[in-house]
ModelCIF file with pLDDT and N, C-alpha, C, O atoms, coordinates in Angstrom:
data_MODEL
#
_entry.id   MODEL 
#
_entity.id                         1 
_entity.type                       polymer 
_entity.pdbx_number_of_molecules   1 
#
_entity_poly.entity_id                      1 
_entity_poly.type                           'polypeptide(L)' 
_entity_poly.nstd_linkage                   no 
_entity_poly.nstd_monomer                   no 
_entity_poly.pdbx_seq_one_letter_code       
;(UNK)(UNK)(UNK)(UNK)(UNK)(UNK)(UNK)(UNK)(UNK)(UNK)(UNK)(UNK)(UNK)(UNK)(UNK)(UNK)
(UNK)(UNK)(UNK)(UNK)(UNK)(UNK)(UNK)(UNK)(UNK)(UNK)(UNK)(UNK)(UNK)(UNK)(UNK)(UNK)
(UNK)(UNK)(UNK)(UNK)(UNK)(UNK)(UNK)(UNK)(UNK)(UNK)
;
_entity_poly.pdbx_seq_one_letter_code_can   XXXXXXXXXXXXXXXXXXXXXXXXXXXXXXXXXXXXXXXXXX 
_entity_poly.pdbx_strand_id                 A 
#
loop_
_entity_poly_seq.entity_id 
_entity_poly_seq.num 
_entity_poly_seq.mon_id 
_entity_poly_seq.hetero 
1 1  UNK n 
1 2  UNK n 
1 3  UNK n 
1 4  UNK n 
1 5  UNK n 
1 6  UNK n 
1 7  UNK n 
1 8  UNK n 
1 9  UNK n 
1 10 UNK n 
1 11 UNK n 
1 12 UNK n 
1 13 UNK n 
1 14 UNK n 
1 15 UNK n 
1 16 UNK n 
1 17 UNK n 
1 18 UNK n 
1 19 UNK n 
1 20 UNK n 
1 21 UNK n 
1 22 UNK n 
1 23 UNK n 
1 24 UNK n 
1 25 UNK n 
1 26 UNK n 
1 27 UNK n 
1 28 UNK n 
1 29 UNK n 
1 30 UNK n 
1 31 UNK n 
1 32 UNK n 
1 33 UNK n 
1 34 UNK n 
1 35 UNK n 
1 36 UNK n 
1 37 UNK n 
1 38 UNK n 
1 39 UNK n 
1 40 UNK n 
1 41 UNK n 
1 42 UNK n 
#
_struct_asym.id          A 
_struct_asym.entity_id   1 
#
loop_
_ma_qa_metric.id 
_ma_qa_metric.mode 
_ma_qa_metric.name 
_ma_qa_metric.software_group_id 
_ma_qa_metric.type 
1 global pLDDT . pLDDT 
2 local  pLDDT . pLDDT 
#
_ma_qa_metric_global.metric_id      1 
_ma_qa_metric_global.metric_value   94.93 
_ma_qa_metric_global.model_id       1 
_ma_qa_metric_global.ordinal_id     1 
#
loop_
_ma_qa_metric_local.label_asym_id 
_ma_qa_metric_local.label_comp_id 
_ma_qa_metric_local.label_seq_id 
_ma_qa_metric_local.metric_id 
_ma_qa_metric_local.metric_value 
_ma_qa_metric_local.model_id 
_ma_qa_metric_local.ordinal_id 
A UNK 1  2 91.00 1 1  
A UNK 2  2 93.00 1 2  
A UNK 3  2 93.00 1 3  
A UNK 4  2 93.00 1 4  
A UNK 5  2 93.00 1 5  
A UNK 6  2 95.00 1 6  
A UNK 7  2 94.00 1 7  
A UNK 8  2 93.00 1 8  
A UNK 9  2 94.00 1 9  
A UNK 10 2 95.00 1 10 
A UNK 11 2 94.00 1 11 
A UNK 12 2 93.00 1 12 
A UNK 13 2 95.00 1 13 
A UNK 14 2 96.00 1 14 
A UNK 15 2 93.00 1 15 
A UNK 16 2 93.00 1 16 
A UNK 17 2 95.00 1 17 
A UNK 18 2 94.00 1 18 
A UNK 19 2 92.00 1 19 
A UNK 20 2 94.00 1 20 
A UNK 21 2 95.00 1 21 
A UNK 22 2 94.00 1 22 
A UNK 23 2 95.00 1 23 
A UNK 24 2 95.00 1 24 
A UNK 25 2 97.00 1 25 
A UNK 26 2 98.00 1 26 
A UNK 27 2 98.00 1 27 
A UNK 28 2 98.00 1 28 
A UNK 29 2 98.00 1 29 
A UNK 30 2 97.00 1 30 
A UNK 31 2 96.00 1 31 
A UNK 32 2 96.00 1 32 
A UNK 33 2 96.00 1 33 
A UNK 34 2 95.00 1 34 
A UNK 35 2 95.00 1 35 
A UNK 36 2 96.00 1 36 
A UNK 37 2 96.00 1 37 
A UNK 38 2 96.00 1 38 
A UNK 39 2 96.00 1 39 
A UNK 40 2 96.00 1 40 
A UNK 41 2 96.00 1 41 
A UNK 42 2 95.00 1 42 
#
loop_
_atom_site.group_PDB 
_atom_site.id 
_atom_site.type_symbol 
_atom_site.label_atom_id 
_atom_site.label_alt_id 
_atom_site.label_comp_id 
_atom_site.label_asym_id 
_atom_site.label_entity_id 
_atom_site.label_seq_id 
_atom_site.pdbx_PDB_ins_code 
_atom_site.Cartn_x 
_atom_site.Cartn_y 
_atom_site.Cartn_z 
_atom_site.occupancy 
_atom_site.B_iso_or_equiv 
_atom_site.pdbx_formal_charge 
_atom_site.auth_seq_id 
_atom_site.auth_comp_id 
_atom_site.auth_asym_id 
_atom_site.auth_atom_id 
_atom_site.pdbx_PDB_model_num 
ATOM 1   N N  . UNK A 1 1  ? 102.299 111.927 98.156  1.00 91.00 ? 1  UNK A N  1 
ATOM 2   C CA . UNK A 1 1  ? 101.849 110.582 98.516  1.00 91.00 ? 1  UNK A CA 1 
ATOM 3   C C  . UNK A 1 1  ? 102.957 109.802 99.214  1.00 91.00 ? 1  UNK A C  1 
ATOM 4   O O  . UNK A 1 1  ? 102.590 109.000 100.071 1.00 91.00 ? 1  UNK A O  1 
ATOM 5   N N  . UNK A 1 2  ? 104.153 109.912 98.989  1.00 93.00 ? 2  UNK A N  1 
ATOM 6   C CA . UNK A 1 2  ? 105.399 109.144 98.879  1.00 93.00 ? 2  UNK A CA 1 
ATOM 7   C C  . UNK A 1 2  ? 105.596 109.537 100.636 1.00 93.00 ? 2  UNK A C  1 
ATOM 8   O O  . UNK A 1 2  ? 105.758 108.772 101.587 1.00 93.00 ? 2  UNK A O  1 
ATOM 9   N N  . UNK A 1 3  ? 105.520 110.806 100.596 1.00 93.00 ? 3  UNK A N  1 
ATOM 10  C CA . UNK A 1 3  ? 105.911 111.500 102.105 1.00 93.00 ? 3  UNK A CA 1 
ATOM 11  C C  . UNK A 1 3  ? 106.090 112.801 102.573 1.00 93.00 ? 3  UNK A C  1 
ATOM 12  O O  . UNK A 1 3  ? 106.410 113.195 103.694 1.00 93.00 ? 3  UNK A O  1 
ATOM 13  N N  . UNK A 1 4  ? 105.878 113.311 101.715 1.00 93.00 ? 4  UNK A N  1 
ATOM 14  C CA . UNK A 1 4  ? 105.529 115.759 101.949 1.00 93.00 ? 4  UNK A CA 1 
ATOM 15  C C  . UNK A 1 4  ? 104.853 115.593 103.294 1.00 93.00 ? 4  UNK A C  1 
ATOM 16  O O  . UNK A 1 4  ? 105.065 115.857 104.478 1.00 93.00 ? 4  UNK A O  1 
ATOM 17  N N  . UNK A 1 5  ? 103.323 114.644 102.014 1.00 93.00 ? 5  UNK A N  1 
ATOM 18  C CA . UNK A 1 5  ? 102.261 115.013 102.810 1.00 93.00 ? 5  UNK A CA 1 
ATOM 19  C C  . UNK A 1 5  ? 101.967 114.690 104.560 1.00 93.00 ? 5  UNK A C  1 
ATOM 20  O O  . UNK A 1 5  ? 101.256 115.362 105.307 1.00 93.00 ? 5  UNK A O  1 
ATOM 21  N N  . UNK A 1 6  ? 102.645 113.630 104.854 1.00 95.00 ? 6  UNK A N  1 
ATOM 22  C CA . UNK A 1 6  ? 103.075 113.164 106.093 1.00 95.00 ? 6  UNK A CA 1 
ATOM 23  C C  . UNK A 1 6  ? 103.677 113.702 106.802 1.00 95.00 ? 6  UNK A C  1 
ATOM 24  O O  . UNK A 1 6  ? 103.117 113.793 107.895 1.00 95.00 ? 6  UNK A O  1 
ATOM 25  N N  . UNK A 1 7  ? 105.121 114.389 106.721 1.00 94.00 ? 7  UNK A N  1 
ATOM 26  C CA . UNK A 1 7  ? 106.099 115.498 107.488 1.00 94.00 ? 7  UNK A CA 1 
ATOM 27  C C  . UNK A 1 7  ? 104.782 116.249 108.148 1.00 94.00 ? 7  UNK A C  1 
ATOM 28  O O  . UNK A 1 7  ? 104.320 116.166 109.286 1.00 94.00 ? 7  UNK A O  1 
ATOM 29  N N  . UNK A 1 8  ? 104.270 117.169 106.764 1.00 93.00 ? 8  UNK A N  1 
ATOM 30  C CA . UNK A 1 8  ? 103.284 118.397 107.016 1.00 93.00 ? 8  UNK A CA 1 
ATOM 31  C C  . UNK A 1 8  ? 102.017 118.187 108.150 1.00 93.00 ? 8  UNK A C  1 
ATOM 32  O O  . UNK A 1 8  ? 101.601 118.890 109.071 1.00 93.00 ? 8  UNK A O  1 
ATOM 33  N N  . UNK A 1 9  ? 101.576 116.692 107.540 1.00 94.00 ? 9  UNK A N  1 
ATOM 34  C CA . UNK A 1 9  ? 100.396 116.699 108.778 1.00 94.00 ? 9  UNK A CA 1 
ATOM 35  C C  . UNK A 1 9  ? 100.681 116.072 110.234 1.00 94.00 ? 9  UNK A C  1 
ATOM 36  O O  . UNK A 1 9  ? 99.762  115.632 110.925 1.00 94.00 ? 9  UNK A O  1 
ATOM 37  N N  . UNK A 1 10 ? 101.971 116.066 110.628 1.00 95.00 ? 10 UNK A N  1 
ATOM 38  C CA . UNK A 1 10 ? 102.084 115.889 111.604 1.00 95.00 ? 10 UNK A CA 1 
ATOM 39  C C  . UNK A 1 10 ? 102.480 117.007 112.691 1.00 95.00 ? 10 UNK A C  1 
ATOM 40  O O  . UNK A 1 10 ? 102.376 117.087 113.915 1.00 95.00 ? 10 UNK A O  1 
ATOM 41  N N  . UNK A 1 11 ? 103.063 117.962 111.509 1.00 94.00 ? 11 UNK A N  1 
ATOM 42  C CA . UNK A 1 11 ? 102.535 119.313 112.421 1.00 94.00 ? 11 UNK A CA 1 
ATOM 43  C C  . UNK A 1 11 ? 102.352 120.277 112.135 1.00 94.00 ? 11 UNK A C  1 
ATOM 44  O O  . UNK A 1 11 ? 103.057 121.286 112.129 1.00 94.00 ? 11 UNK A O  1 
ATOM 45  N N  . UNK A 1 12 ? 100.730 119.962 111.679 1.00 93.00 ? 12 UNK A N  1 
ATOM 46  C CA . UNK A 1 12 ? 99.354  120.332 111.217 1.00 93.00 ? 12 UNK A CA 1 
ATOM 47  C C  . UNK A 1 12 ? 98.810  119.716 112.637 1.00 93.00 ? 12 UNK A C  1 
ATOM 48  O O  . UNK A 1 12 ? 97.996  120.382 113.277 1.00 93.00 ? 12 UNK A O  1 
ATOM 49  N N  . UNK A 1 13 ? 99.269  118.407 113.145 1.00 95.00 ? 13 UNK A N  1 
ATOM 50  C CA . UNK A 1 13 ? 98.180  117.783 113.960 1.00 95.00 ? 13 UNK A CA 1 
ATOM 51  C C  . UNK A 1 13 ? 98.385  118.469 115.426 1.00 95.00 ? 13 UNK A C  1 
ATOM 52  O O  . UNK A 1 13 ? 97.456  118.682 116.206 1.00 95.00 ? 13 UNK A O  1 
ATOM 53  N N  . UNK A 1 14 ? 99.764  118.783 115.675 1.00 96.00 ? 14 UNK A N  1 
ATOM 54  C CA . UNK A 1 14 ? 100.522 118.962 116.742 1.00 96.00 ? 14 UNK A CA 1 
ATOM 55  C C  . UNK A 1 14 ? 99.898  120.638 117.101 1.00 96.00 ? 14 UNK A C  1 
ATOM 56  O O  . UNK A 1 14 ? 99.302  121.003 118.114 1.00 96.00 ? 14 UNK A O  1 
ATOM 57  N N  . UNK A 1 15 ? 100.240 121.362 116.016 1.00 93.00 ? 15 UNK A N  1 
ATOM 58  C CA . UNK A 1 15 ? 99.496  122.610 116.096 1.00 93.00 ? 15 UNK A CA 1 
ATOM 59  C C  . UNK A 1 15 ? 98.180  123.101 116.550 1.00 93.00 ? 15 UNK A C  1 
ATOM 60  O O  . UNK A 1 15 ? 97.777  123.982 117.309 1.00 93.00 ? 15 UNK A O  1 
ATOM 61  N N  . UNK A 1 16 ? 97.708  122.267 115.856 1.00 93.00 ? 16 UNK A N  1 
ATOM 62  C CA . UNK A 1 16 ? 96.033  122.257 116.229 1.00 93.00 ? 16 UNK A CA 1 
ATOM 63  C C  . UNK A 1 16 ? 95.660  121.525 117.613 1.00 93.00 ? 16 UNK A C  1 
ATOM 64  O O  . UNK A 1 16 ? 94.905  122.204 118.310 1.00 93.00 ? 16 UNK A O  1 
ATOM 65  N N  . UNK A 1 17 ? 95.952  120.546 118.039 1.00 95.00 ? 17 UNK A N  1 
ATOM 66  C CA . UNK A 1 17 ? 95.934  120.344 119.045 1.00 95.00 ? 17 UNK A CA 1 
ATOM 67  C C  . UNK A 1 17 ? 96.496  121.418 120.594 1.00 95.00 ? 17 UNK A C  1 
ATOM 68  O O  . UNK A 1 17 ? 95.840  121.579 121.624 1.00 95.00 ? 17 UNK A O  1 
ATOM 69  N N  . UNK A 1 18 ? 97.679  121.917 120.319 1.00 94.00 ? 18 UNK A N  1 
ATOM 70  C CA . UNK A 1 18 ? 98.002  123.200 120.855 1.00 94.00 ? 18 UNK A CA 1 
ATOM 71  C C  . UNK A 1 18 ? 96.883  124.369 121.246 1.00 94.00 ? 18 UNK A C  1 
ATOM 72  O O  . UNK A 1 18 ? 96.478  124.875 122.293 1.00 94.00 ? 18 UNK A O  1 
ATOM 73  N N  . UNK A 1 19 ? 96.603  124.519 119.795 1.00 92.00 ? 19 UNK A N  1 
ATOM 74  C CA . UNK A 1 19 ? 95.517  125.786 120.138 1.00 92.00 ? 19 UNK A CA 1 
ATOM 75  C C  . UNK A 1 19 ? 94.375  125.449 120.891 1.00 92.00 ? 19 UNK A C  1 
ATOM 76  O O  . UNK A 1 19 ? 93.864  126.079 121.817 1.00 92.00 ? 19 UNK A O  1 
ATOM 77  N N  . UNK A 1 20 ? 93.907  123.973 120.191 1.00 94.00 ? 20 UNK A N  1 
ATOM 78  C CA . UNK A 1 20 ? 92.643  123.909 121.210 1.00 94.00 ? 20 UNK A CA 1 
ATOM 79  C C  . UNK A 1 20 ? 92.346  123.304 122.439 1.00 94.00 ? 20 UNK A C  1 
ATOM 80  O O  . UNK A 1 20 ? 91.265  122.964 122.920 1.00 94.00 ? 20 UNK A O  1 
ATOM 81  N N  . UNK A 1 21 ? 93.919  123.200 123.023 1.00 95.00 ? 21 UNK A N  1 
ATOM 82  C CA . UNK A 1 21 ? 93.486  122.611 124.301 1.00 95.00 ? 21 UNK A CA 1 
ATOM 83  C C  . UNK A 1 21 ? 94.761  123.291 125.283 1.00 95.00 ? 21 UNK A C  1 
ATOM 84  O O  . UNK A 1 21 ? 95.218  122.899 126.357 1.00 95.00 ? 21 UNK A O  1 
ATOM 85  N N  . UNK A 1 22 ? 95.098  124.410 124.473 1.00 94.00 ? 22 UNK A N  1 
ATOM 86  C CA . UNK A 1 22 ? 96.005  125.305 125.217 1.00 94.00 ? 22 UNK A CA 1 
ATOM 87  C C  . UNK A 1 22 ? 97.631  124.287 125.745 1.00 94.00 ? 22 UNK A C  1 
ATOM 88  O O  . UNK A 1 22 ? 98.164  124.383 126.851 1.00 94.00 ? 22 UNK A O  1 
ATOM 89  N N  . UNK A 1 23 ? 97.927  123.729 125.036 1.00 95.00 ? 23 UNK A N  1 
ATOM 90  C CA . UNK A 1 23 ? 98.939  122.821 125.308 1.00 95.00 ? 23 UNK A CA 1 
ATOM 91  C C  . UNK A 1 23 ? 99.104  121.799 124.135 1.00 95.00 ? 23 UNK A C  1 
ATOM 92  O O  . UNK A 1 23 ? 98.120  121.535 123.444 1.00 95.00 ? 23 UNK A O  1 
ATOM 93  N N  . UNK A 1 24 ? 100.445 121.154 123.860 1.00 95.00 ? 24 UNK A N  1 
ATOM 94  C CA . UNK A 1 24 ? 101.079 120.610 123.280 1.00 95.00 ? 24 UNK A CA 1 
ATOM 95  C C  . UNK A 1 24 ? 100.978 119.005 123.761 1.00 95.00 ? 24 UNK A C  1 
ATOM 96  O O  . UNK A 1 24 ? 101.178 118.470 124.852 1.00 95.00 ? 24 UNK A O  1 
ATOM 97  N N  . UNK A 1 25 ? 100.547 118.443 122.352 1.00 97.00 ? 25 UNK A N  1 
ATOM 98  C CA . UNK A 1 25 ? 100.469 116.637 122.464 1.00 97.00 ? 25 UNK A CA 1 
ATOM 99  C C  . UNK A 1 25 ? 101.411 116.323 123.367 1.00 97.00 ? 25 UNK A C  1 
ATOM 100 O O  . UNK A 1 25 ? 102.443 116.377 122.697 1.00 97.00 ? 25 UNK A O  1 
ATOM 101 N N  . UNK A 1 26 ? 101.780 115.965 124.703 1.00 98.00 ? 26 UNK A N  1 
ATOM 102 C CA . UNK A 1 26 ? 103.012 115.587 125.637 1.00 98.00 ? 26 UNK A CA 1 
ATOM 103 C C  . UNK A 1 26 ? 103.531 114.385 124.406 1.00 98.00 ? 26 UNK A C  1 
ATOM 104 O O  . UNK A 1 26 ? 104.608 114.673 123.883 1.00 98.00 ? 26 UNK A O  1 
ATOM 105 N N  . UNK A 1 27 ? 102.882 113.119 123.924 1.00 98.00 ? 27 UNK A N  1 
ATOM 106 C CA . UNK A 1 27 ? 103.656 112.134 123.061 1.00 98.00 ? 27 UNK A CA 1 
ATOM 107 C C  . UNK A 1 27 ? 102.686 112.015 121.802 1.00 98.00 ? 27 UNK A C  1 
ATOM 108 O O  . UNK A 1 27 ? 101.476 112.220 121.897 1.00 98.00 ? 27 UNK A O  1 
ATOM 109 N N  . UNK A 1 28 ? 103.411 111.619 120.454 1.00 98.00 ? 28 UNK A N  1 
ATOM 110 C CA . UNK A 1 28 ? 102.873 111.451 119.438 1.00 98.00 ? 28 UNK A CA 1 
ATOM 111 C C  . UNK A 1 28 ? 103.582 110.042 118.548 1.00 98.00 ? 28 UNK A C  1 
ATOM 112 O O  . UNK A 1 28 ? 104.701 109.641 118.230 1.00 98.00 ? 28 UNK A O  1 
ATOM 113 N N  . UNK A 1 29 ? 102.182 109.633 118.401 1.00 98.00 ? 29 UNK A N  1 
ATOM 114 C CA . UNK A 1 29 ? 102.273 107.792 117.640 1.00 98.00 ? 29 UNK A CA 1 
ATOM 115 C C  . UNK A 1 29 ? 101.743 108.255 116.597 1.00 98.00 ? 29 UNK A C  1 
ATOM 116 O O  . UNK A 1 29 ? 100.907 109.152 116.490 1.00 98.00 ? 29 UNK A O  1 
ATOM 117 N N  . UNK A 1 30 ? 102.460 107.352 115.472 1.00 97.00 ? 30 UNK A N  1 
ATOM 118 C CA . UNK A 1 30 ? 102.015 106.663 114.235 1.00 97.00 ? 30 UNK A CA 1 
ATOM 119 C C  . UNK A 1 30 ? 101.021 105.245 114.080 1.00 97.00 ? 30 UNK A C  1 
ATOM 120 O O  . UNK A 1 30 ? 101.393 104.311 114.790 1.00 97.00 ? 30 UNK A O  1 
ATOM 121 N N  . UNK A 1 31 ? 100.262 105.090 113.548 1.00 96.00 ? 31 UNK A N  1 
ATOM 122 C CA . UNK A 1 31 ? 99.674  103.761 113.697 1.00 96.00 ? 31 UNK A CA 1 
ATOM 123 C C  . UNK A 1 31 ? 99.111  103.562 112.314 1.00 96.00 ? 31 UNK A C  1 
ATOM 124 O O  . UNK A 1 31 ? 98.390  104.503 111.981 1.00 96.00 ? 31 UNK A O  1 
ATOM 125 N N  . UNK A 1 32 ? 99.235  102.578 111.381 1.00 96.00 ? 32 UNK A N  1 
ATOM 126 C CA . UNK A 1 32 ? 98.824  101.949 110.185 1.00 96.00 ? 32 UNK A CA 1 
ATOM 127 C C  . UNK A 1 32 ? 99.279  100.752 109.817 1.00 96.00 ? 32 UNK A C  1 
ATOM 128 O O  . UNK A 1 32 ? 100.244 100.119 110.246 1.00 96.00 ? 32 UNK A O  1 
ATOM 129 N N  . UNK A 1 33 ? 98.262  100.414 108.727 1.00 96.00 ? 33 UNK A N  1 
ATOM 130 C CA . UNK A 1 33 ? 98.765  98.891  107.913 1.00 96.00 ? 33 UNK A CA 1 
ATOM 131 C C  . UNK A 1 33 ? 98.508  99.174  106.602 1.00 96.00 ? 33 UNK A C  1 
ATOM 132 O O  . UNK A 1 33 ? 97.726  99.857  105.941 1.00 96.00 ? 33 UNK A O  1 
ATOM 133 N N  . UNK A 1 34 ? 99.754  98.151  106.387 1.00 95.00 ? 34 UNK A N  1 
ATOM 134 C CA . UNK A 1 34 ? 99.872  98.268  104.418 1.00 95.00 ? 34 UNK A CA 1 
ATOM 135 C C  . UNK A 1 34 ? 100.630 99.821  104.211 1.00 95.00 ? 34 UNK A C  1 
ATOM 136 O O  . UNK A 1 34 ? 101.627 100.276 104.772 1.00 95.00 ? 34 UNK A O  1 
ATOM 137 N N  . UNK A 1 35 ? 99.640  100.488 103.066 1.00 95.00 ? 35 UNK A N  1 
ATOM 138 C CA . UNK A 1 35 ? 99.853  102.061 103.138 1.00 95.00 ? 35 UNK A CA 1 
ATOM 139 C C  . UNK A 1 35 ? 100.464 102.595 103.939 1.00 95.00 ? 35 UNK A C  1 
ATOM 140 O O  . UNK A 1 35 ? 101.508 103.236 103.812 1.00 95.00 ? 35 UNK A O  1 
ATOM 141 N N  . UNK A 1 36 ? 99.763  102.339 104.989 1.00 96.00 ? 36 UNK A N  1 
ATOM 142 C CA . UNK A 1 36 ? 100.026 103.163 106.614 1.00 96.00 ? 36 UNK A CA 1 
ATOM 143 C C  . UNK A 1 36 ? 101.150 102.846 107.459 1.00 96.00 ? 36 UNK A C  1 
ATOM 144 O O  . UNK A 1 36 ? 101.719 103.620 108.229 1.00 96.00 ? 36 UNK A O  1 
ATOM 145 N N  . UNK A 1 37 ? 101.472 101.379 107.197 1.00 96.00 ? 37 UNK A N  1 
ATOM 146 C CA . UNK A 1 37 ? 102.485 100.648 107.407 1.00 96.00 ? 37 UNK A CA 1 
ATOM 147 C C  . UNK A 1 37 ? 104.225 101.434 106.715 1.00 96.00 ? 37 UNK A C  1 
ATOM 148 O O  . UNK A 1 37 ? 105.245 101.854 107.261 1.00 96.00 ? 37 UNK A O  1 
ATOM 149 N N  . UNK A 1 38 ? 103.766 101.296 105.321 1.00 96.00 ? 38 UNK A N  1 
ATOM 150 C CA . UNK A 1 38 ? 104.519 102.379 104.806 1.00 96.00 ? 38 UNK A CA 1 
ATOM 151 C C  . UNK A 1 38 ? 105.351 103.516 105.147 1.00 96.00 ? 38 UNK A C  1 
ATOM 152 O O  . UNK A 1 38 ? 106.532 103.858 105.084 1.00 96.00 ? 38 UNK A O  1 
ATOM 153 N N  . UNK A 1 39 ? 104.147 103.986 105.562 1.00 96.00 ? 39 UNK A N  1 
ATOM 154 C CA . UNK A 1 39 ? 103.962 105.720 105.793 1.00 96.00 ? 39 UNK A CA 1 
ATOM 155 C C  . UNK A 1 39 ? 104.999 105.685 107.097 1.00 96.00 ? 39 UNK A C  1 
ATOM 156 O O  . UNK A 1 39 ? 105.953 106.442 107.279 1.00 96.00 ? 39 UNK A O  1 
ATOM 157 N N  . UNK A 1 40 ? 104.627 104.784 107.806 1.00 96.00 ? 40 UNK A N  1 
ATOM 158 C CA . UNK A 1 40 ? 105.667 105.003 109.150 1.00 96.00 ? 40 UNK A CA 1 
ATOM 159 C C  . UNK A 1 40 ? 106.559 104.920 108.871 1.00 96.00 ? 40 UNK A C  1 
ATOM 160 O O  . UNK A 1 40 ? 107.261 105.917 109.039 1.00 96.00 ? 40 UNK A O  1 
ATOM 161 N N  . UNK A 1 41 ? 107.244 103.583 108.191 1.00 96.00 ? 41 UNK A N  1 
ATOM 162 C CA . UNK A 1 41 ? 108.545 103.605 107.882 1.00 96.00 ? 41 UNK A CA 1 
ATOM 163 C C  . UNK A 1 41 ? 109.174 104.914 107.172 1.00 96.00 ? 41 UNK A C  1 
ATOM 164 O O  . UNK A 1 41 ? 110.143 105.486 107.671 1.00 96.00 ? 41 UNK A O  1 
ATOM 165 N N  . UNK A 1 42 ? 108.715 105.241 106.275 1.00 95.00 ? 42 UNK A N  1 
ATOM 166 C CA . UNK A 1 42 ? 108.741 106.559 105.701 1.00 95.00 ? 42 UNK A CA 1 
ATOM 167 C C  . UNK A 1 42 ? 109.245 108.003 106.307 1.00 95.00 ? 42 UNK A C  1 
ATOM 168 O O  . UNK A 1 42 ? 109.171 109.021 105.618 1.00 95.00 ? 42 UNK A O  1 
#
């Protein structure tokens, strides 16, 4: 909750995006509030 899970799904997201569009996210954002707000700082 704190922050594993965050490292991991960001490349979880990066990966998957790769495979299915044969190429790599060129840039990657964070965006939240509160929680999410958090999470970025994090």
């Amino acid at each position: 909750f704190a922050y594993v899970a965050l490292g991991d799904a960001a490349t979880i997201g990066k990966q998957i995006a790769a495979s299915f569009y044969g190429r790599a996210p060129q840039y990657s954002y964070r965006s939240g509030c509160s929680t999410g707000g958090r999470q970025g700082l994090m």
